[in-house]
C-alpha atoms as a PDB file:
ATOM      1  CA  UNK A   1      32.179  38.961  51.593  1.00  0.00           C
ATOM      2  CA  UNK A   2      32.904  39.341  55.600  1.00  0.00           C
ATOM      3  CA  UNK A   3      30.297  37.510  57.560  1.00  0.00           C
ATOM      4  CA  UNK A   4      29.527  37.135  60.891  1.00  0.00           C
ATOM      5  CA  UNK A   5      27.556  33.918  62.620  1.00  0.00           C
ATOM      6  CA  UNK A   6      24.821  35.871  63.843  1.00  0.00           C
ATOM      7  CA  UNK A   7      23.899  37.010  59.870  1.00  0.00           C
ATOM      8  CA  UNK A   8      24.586  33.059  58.868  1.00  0.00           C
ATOM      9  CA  UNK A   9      21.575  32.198  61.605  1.00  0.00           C
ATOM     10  CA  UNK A  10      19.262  35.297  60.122  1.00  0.00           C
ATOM     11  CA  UNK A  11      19.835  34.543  56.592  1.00  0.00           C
ATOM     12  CA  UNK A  12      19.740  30.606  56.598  1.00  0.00           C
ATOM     13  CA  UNK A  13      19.293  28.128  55.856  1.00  0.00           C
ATOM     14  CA  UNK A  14      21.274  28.531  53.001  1.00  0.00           C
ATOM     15  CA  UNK A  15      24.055  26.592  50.558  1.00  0.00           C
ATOM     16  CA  UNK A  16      27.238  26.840  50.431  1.00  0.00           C
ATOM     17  CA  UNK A  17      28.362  25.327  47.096  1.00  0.00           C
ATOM     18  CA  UNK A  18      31.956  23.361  47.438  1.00  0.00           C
ATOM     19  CA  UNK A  19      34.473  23.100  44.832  1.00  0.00           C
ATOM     20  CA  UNK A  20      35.787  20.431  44.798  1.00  0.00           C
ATOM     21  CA  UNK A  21      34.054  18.775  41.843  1.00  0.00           C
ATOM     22  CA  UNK A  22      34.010  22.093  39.889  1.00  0.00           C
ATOM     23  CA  UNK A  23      36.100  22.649  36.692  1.00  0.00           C
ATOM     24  CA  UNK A  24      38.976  25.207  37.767  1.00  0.00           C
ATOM     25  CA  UNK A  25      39.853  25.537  33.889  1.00  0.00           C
ATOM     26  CA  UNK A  26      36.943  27.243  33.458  1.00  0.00           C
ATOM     27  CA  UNK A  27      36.224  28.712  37.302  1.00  0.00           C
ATOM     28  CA  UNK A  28      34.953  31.900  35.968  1.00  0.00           C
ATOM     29  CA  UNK A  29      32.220  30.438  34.310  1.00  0.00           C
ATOM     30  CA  UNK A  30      31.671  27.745  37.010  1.00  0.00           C
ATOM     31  CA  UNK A  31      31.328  30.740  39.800  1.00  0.00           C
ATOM     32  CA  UNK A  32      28.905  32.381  37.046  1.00  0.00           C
ATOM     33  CA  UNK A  33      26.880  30.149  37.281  1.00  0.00           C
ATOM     34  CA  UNK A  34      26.333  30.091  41.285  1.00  0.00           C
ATOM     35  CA  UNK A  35      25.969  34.191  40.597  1.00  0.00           C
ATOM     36  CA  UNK A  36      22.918  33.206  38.011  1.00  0.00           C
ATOM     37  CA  UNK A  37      21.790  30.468  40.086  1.00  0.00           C
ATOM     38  CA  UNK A  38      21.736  33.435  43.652  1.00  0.00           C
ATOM     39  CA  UNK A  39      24.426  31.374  45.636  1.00  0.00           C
ATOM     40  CA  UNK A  40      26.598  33.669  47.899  1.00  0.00           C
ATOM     41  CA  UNK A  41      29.095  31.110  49.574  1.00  0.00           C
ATOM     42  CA  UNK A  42      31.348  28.779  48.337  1.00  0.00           C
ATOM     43  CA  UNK A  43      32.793  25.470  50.224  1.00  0.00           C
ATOM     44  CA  UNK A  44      36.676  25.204  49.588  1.00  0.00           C
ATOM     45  CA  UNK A  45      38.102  21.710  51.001  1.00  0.00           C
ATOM     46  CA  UNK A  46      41.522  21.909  51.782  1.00  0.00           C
ATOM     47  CA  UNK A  47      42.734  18.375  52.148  1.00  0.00           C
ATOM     48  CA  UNK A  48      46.557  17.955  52.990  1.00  0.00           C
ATOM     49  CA  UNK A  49      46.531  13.944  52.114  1.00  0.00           C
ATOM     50  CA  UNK A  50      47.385  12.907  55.393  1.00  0.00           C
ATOM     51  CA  UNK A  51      44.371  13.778  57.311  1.00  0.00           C
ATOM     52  CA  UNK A  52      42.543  12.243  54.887  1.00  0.00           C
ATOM     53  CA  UNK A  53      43.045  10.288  51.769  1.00  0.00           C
ATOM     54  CA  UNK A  54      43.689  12.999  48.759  1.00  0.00           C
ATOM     55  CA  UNK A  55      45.095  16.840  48.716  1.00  0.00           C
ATOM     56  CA  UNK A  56      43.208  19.241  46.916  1.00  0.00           C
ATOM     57  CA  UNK A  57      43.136  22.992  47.658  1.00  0.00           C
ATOM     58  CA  UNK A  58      45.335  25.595  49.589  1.00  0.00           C
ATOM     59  CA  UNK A  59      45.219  28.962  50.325  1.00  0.00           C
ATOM     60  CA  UNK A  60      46.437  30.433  46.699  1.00  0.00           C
ATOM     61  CA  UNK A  61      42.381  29.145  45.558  1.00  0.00           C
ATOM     62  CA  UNK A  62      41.248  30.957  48.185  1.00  0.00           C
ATOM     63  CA  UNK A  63      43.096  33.916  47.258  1.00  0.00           C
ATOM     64  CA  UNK A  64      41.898  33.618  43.561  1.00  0.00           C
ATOM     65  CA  UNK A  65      38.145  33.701  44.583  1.00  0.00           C
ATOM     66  CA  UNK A  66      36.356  36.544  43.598  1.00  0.00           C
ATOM     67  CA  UNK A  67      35.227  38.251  47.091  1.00  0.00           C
ATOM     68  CA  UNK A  68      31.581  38.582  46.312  1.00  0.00           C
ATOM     69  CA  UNK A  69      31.101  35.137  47.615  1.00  0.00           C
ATOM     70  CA  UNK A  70      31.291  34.366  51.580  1.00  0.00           C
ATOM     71  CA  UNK A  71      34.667  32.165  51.462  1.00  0.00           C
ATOM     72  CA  UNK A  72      33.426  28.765  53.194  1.00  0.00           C
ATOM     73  CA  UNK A  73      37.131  27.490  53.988  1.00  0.00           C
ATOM     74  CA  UNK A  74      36.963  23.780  55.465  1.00  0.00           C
ATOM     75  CA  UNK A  75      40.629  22.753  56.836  1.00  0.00           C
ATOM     76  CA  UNK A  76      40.989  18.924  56.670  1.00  0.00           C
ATOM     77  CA  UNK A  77      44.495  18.669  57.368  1.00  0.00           C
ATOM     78  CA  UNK A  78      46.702  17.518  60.608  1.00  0.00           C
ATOM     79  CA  UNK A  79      47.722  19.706  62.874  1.00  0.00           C
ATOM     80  CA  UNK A  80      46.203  23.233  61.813  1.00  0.00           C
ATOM     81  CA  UNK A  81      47.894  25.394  64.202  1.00  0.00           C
ATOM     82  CA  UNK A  82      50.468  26.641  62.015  1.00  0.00           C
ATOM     83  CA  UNK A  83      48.191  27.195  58.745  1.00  0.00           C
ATOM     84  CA  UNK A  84      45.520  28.476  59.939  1.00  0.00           C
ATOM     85  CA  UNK A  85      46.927  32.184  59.448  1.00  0.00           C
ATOM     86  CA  UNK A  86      47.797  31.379  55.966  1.00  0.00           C
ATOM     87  CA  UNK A  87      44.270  30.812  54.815  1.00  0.00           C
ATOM     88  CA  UNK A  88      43.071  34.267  57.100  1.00  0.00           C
ATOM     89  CA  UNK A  89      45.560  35.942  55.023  1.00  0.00           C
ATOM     90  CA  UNK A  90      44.214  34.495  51.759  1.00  0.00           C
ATOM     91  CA  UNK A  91      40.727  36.066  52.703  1.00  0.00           C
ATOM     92  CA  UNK A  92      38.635  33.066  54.740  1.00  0.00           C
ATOM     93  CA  UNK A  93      35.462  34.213  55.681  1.00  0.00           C
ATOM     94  CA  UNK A  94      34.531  31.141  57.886  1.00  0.00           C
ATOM     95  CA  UNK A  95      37.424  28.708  58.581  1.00  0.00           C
ATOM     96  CA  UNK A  96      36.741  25.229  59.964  1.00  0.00           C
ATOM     97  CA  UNK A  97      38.956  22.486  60.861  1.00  0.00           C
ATOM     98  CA  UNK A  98      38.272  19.268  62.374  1.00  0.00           C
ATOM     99  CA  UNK A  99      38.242  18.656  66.389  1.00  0.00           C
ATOM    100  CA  UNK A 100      39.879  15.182  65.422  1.00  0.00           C
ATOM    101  CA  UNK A 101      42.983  16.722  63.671  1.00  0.00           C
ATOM    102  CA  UNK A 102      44.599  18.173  66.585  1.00  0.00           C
ATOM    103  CA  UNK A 103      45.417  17.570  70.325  1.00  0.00           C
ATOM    104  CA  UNK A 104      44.590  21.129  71.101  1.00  0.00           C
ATOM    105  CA  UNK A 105      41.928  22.648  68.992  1.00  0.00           C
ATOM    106  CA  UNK A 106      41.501  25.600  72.049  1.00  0.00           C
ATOM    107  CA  UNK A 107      44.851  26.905  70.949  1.00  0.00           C
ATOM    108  CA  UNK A 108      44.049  26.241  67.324  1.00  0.00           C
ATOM    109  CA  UNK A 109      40.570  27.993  67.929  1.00  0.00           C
ATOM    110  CA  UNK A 110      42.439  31.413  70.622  1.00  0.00           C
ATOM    111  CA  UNK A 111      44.702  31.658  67.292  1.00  0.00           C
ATOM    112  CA  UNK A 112      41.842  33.252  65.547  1.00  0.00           C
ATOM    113  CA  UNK A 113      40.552  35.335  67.766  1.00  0.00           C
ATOM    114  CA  UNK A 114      40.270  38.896  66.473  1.00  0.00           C
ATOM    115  CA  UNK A 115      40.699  38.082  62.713  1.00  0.00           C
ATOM    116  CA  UNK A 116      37.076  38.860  61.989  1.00  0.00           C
ATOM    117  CA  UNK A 117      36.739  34.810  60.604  1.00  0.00           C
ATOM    118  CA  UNK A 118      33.939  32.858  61.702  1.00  0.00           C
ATOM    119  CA  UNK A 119      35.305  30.000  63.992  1.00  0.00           C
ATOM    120  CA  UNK A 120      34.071  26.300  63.237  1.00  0.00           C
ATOM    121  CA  UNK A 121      34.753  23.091  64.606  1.00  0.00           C
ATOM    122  CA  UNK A 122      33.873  19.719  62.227  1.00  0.00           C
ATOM    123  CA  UNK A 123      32.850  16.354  63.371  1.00  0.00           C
ATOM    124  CA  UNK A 124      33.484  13.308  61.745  1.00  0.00           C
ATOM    125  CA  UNK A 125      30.654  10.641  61.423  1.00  0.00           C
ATOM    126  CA  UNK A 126      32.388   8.839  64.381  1.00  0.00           C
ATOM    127  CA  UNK A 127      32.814  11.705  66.882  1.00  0.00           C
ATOM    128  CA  UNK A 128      31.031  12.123  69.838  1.00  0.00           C
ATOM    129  CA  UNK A 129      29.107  15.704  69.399  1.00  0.00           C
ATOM    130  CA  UNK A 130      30.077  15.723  72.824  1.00  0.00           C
ATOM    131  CA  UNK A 131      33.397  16.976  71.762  1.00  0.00           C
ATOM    132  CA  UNK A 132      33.192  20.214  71.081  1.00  0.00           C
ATOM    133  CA  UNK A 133      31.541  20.706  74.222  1.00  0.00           C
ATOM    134  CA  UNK A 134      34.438  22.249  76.071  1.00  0.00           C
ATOM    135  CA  UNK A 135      34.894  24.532  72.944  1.00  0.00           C
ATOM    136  CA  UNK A 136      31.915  25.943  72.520  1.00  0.00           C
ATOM    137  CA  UNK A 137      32.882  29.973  73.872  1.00  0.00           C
ATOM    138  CA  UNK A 138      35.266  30.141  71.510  1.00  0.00           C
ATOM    139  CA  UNK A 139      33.747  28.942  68.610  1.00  0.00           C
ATOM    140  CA  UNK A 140      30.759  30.032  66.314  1.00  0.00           C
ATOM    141  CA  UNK A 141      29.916  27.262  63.867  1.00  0.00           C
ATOM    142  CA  UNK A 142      29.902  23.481  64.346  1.00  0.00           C
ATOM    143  CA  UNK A 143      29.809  21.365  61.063  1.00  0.00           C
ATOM    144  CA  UNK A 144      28.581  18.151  61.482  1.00  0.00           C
ATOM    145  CA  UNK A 145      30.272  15.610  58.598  1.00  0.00           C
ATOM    146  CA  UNK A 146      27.322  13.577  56.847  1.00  0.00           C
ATOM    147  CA  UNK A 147      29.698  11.608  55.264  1.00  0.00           C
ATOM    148  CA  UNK A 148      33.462  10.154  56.046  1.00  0.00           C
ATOM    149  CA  UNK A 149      35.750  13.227  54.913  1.00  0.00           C
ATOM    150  CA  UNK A 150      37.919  12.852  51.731  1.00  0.00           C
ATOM    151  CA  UNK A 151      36.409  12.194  48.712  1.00  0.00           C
ATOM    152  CA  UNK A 152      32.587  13.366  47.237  1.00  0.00           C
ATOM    153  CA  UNK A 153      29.574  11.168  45.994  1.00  0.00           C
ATOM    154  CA  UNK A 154      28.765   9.612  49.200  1.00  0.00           C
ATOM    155  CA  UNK A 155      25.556   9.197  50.941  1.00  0.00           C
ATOM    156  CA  UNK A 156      24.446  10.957  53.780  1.00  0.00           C
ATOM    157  CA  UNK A 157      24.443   8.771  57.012  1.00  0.00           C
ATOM    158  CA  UNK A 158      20.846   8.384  58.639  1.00  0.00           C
ATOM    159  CA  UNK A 159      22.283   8.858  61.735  1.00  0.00           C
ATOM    160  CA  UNK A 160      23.009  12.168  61.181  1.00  0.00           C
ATOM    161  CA  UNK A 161      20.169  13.254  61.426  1.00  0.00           C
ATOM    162  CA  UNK A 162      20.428  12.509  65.594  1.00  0.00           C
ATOM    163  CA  UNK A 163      23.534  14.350  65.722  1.00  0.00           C
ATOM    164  CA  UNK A 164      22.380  17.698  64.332  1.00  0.00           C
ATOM    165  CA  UNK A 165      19.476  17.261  66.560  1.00  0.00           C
ATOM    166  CA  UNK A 166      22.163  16.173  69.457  1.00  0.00           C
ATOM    167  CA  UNK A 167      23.746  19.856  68.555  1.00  0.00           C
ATOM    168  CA  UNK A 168      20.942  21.756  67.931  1.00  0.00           C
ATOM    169  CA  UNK A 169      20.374  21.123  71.761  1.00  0.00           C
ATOM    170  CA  UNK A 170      23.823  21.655  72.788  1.00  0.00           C
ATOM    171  CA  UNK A 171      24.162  25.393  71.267  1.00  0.00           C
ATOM    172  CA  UNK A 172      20.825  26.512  72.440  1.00  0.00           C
ATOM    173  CA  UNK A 173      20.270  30.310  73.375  1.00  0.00           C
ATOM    174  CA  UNK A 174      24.025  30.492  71.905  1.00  0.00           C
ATOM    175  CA  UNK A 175      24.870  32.433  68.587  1.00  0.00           C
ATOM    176  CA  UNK A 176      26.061  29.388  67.004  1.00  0.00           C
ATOM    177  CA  UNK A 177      25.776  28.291  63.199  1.00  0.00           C
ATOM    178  CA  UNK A 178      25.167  24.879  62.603  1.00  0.00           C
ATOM    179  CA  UNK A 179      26.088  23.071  59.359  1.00  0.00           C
ATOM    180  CA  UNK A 180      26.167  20.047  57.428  1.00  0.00           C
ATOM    181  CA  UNK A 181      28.387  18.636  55.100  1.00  0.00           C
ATOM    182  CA  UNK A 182      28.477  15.431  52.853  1.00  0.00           C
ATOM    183  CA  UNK A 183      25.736  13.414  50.745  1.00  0.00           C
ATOM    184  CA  UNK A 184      23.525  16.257  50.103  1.00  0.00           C
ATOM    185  CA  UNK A 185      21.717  15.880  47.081  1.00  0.00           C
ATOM    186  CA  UNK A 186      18.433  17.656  45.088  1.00  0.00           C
ATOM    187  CA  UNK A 187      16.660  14.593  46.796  1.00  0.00           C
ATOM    188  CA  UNK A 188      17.445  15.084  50.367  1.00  0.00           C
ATOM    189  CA  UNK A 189      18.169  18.944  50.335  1.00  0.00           C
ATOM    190  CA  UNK A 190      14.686  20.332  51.784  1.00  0.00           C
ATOM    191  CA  UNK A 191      14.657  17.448  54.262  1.00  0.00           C
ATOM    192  CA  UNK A 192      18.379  18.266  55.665  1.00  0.00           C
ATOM    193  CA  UNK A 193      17.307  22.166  55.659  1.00  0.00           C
ATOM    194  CA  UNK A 194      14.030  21.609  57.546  1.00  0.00           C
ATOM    195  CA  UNK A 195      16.235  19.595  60.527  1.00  0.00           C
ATOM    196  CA  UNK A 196      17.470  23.321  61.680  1.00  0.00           C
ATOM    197  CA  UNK A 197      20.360  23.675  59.901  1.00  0.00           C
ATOM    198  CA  UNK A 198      21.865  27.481  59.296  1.00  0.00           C
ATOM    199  CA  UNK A 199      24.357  26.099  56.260  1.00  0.00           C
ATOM    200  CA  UNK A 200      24.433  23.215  53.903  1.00  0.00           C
ATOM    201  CA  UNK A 201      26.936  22.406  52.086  1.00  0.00           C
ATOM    202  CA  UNK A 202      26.903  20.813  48.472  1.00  0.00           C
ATOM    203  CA  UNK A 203      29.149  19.648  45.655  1.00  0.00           C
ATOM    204  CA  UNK A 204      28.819  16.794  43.138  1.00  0.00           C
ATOM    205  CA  UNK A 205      24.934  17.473  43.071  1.00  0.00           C
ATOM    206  CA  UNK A 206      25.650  21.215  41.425  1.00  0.00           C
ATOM    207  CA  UNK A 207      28.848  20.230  39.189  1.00  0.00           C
ATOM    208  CA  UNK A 208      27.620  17.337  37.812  1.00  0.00           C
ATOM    209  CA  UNK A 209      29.750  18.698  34.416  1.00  0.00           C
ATOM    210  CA  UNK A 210      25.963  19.453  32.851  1.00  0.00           C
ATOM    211  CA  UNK A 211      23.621  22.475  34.365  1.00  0.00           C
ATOM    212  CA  UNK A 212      25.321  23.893  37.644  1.00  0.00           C
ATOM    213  CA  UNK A 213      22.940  26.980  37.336  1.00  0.00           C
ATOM    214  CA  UNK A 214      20.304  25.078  37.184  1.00  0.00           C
ATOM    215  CA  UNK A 215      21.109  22.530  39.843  1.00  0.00           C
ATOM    216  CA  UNK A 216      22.292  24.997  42.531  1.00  0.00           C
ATOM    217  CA  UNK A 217      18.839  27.274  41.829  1.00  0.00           C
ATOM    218  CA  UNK A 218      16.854  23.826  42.126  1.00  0.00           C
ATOM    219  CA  UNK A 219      18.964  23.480  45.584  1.00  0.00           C
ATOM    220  CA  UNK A 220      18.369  26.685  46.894  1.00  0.00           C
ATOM    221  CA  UNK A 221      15.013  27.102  46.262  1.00  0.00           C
ATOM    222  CA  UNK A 222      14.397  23.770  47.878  1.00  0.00           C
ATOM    223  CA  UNK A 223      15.765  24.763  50.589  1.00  0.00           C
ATOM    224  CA  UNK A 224      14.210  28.106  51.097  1.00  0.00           C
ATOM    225  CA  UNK A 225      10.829  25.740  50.868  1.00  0.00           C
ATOM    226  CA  UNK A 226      11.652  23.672  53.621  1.00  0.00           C
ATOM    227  CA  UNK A 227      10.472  24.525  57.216  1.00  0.00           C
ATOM    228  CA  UNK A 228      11.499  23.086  60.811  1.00  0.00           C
ATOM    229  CA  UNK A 229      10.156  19.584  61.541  1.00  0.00           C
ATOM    230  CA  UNK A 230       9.106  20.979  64.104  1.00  0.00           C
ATOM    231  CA  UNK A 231       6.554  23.073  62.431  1.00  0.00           C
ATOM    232  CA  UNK A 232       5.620  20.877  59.694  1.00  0.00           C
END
């Protein structure tokens, strides 16, 4: 499902539902279940286990899901350059990788110019926001990691919170999505969507391995409750 950022801002906040705790012997009935629950995007880490600690998904996943569903492709792997193109082939609809992997994530972000992907940059917890300052013409999404990449279950970091509000302020008057990623929960969910996020991304809290329909409607409804701090 081709997106572009400016329909990600207009339609958000909304989840995008990662798959990393799913069961992909049964990932018909697993992506079912988003369809029941109204999800539209789903999160696909691909860890290379030298970025960060384990290696999970590559393009051929990608490939496999159905393309109803916005492909949310997050790239934590060294040195993207050269794989990038491999995951635009397999049918990315956003593809992020981290500013941290790389010691030129200009060139990695000029490499996708033109393929019709929306272009993200991810921070770690540790990463100065200020960053991706120099980056921010050619990109169109900023992820902000609430959590140390590499494995799910954490808790979202307070401070967080002052770095979404650090980019919020950075991107301003710009066409630029803004998501999270890491310790979101049912519990936290409508707080983290009223801080002015466009995307938020979830795992363990939908595949728990008991209702995923009903934890992912749960989600999303609590986060089409939530309004701005600002205008609480």
């Amino acid at each position: 499902m081709q997106t572009t950022a400016q329909e990600l801002i207009d339609s958000g906040p909304n989840l995008s539902v990662g798959m990393l705790t799913a069961d992909l012997l049964c990932l018909g009935d697993e992506l079912a279940a988003l369809d029941e629950a109204g999800v539209n995007a789903v999160h696909v880490d691909a860890m290379d286990g030298v970025f960060c600690p384990q290696a999970t998904f590559g393009p051929p996943l990608v490939r496999a899901l159905p393309d109803r569903f916005i492909k949310d492709v997050h790239l934590m792997v060294d040195e993207p350059l050269e794989k990038v193109g491999a995951y635009v082939d397999a049918g990315a609809d956003i593809l992020t990788f981290h500013v941290e992997s790389t010691r030129h994530p200009h060139r990695v972000l000029q490499s996708l110019t033109g393929t019709g992907v929306v272009r993200g940059v991810a921070l770690n917890p540790g990463t100065p926001v200020a960053a991706v300052e120099p980056l921010l013409d050619e990109l169109e999404l900023i992820l902000i990691l609430g959590v140390n990449p590499g494995w799910g279950g954490q808790s979202f970091i307070a401070s967080s919170e002052a770095r979404i509000a650090e980019v919020r302020t950075l991107v301003e008057r710009r066409t630029t999505v803004i998501a999270v990623d890491g310790g979101i929960t049912k519990a936290n969910v409508q707080h983290v969507a009223s801080l002015g996020v466009d995307l938020i991304v979830t795992g363990s809290a939908v595949y728990d391995g008991k209702a995923p329909a009903e934890n992912a409607r749960a989600m999303l409804e609590s986060v089409r409750r939530a309004r701005p701090v600002a205008d609480a």
